[in-house]
N, C-alpha and C. Protein backbone atom coordinates (compact mmCIF):
# COMPACT_ATOMS: atom_id res chain seq x y z
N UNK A 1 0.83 -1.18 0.00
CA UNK A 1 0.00 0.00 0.00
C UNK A 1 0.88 1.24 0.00
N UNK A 2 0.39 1.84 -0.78
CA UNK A 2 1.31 3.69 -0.81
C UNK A 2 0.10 4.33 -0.10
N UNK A 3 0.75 5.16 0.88
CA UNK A 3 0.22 5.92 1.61
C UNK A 3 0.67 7.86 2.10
N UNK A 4 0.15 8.98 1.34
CA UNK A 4 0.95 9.71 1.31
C UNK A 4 -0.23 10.52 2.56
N UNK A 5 0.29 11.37 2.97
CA UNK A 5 -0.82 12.33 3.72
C UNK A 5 -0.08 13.44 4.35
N UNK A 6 -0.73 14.59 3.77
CA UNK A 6 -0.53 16.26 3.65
C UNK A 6 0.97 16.02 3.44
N UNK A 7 1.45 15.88 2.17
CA UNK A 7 2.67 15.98 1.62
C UNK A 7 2.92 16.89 0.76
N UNK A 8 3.69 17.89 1.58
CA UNK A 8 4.05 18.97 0.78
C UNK A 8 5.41 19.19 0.52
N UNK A 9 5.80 19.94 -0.75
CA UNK A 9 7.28 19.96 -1.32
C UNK A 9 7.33 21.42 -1.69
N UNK A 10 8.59 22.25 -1.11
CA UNK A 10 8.75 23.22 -1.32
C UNK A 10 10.30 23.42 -1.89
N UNK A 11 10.37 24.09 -3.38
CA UNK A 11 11.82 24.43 -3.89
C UNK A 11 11.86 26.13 -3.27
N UNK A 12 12.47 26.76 -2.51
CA UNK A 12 12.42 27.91 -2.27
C UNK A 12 11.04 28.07 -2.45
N UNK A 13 10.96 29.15 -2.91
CA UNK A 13 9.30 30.39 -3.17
C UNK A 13 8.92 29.39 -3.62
N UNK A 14 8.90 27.89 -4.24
CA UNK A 14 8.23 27.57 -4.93
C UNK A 14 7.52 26.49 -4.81
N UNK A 15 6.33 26.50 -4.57
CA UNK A 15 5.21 25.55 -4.19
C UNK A 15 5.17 24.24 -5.16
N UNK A 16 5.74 23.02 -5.43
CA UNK A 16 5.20 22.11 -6.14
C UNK A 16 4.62 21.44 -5.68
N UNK A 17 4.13 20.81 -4.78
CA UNK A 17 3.22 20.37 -4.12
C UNK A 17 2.49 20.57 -2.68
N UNK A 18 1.15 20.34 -2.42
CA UNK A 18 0.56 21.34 -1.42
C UNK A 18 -0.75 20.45 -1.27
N UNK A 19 -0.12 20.22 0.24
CA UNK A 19 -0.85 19.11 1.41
C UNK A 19 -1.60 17.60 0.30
N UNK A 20 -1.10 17.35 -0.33
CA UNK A 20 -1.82 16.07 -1.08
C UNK A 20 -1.84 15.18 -0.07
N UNK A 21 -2.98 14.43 -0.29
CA UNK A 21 -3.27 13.27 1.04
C UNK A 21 -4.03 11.86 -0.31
N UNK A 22 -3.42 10.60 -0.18
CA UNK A 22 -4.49 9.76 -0.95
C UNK A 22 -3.80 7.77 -0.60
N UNK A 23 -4.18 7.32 -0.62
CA UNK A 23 -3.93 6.01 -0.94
C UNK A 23 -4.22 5.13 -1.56
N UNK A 24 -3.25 3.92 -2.31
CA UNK A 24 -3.47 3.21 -3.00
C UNK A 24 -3.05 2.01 -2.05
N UNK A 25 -4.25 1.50 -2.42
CA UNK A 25 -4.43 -0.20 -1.45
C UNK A 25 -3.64 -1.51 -2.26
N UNK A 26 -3.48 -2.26 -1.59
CA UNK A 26 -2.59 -3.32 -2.04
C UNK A 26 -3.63 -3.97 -3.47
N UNK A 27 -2.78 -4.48 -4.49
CA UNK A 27 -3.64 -4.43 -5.84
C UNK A 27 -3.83 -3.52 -6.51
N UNK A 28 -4.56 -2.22 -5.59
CA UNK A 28 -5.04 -0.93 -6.77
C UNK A 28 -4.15 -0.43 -8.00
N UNK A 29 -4.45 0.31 -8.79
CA UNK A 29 -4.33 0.89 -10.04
C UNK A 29 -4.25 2.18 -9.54
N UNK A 30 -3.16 2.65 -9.93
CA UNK A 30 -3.54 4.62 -10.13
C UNK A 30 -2.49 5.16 -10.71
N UNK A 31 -3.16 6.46 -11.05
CA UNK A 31 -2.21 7.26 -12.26
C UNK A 31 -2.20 8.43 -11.50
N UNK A 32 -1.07 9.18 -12.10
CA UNK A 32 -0.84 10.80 -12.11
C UNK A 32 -1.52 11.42 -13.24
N UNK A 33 -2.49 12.38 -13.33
CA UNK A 33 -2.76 13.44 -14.30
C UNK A 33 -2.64 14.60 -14.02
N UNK A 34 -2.11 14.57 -14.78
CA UNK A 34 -2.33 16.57 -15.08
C UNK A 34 -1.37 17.33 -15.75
N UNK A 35 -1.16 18.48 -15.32
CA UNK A 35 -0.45 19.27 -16.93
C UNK A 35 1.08 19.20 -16.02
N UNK A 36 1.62 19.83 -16.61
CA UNK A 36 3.32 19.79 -16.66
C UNK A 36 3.65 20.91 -15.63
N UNK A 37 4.37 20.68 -14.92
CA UNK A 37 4.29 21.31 -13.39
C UNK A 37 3.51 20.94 -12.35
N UNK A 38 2.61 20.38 -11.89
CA UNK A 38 1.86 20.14 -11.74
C UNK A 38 2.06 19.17 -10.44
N UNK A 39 3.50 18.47 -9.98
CA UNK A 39 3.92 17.98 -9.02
C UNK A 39 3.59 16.73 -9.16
N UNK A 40 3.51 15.70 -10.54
CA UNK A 40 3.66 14.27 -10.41
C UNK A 40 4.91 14.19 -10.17
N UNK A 41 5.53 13.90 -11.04
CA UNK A 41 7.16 13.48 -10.40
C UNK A 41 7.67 13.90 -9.42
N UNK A 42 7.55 15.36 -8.37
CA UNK A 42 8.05 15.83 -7.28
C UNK A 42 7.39 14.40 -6.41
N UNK A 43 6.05 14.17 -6.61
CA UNK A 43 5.67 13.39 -5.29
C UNK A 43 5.88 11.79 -5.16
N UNK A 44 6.22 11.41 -6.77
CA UNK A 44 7.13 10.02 -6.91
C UNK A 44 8.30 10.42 -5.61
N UNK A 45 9.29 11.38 -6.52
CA UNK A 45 10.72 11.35 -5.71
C UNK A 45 10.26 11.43 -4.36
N UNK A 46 9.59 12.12 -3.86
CA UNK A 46 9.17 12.31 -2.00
C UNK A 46 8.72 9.98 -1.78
N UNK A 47 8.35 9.96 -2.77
CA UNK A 47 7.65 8.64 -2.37
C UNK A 47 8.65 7.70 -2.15
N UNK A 48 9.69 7.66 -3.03
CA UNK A 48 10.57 6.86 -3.44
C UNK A 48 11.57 7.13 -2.73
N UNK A 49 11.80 8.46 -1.60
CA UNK A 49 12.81 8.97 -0.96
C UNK A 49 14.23 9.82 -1.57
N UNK A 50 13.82 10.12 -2.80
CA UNK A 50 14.69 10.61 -3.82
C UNK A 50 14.85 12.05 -3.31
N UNK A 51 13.35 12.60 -2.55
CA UNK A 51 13.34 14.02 -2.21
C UNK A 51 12.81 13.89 -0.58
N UNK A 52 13.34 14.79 -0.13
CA UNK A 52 12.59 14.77 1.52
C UNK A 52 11.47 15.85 1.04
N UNK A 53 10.26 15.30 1.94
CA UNK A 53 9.27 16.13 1.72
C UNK A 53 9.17 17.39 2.53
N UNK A 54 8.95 18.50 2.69
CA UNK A 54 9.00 19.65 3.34
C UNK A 54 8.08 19.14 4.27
N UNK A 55 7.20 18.93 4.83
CA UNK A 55 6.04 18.47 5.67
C UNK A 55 5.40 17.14 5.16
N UNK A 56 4.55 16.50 6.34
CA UNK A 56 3.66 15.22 5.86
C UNK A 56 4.61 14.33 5.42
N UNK A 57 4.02 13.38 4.98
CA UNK A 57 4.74 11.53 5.41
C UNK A 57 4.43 10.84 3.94
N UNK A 58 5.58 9.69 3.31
CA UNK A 58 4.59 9.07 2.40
C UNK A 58 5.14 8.08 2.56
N UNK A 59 4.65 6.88 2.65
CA UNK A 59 5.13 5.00 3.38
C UNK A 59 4.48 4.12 2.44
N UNK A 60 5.39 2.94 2.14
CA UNK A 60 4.85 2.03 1.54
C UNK A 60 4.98 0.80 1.95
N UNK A 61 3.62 0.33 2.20
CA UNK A 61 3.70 -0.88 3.24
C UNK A 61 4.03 -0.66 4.88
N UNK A 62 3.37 0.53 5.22
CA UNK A 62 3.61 1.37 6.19
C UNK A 62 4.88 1.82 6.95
N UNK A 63 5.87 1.92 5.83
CA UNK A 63 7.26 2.62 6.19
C UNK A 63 7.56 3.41 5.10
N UNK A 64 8.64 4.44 5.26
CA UNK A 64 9.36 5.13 3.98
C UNK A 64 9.87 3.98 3.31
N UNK A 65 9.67 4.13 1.93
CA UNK A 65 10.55 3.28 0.98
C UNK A 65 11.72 2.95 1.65
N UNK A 66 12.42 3.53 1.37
CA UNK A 66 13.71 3.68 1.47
C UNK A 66 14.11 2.78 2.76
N UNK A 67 13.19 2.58 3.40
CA UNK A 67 13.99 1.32 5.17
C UNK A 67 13.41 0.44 4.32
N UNK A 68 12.59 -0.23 3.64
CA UNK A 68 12.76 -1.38 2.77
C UNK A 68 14.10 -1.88 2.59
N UNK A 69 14.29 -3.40 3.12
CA UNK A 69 15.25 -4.15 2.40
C UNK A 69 15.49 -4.07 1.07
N UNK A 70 16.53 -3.81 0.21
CA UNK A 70 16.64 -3.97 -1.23
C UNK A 70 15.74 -3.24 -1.82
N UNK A 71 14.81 -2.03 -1.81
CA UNK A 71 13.73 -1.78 -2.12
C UNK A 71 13.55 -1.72 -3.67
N UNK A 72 14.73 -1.42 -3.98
CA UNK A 72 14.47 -1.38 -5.90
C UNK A 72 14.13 -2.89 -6.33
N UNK A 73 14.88 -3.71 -5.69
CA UNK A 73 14.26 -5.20 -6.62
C UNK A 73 13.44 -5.76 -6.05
N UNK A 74 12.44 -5.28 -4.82
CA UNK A 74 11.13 -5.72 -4.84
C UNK A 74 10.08 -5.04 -4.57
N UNK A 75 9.95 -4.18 -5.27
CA UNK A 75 9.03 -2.75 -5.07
C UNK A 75 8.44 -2.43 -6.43
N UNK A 76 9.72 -2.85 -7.45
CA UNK A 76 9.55 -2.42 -8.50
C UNK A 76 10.19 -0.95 -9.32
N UNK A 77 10.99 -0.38 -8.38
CA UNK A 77 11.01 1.26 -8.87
C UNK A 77 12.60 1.02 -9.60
N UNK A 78 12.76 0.11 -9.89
CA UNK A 78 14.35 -0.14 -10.94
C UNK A 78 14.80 -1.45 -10.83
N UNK A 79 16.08 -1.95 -11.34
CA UNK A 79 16.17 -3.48 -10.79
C UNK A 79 17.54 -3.28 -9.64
N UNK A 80 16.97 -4.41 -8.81
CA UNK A 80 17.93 -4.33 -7.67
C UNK A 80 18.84 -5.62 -7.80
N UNK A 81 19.85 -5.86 -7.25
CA UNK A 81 20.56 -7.24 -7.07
C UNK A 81 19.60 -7.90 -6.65
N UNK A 82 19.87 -8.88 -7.24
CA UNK A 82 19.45 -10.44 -6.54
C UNK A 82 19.68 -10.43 -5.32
């Protein structure tokens, strides 16, 4: 399960993302839409631990990615060693 709530990302002055809260349950389907700027990829990297989020939390399988054992080769987000 991905679990993000009031996750916000701030570059200086600059707001890319602002308090998003949502979850995807084990199985589910979901997409990012929207236009270009718009803070899909800012809230991957916060997800994936690529970015620290300025405020709010985002866990998968109810931890940050990133304390996952090996997390790239069983998560899915690249390939990891065997």
């Amino acid at each position: 399960m991905i679990d993000v709530r009031g996750l916000t990302k701030r570059y200086g002055d600059v707001l890319a993302v602002d308090r998003l809260t949502f979850a995807v349950r084990q199985g589910g389907v979901a997409g990012f839409l929207g236009p270009n700027g718009s803070g899909k990829s800012t809230t991957l990297r916060v997800i994936l631990g690529l970015d620290a989020a300025t405020s709010g939390a985002a866990t998968v399988d109810g931890r940050p990615y990133g304390a996952h054992p090996a997390p790239q080769g069983r998560r899915g987000a690249g390939r990891g060693r065997p």
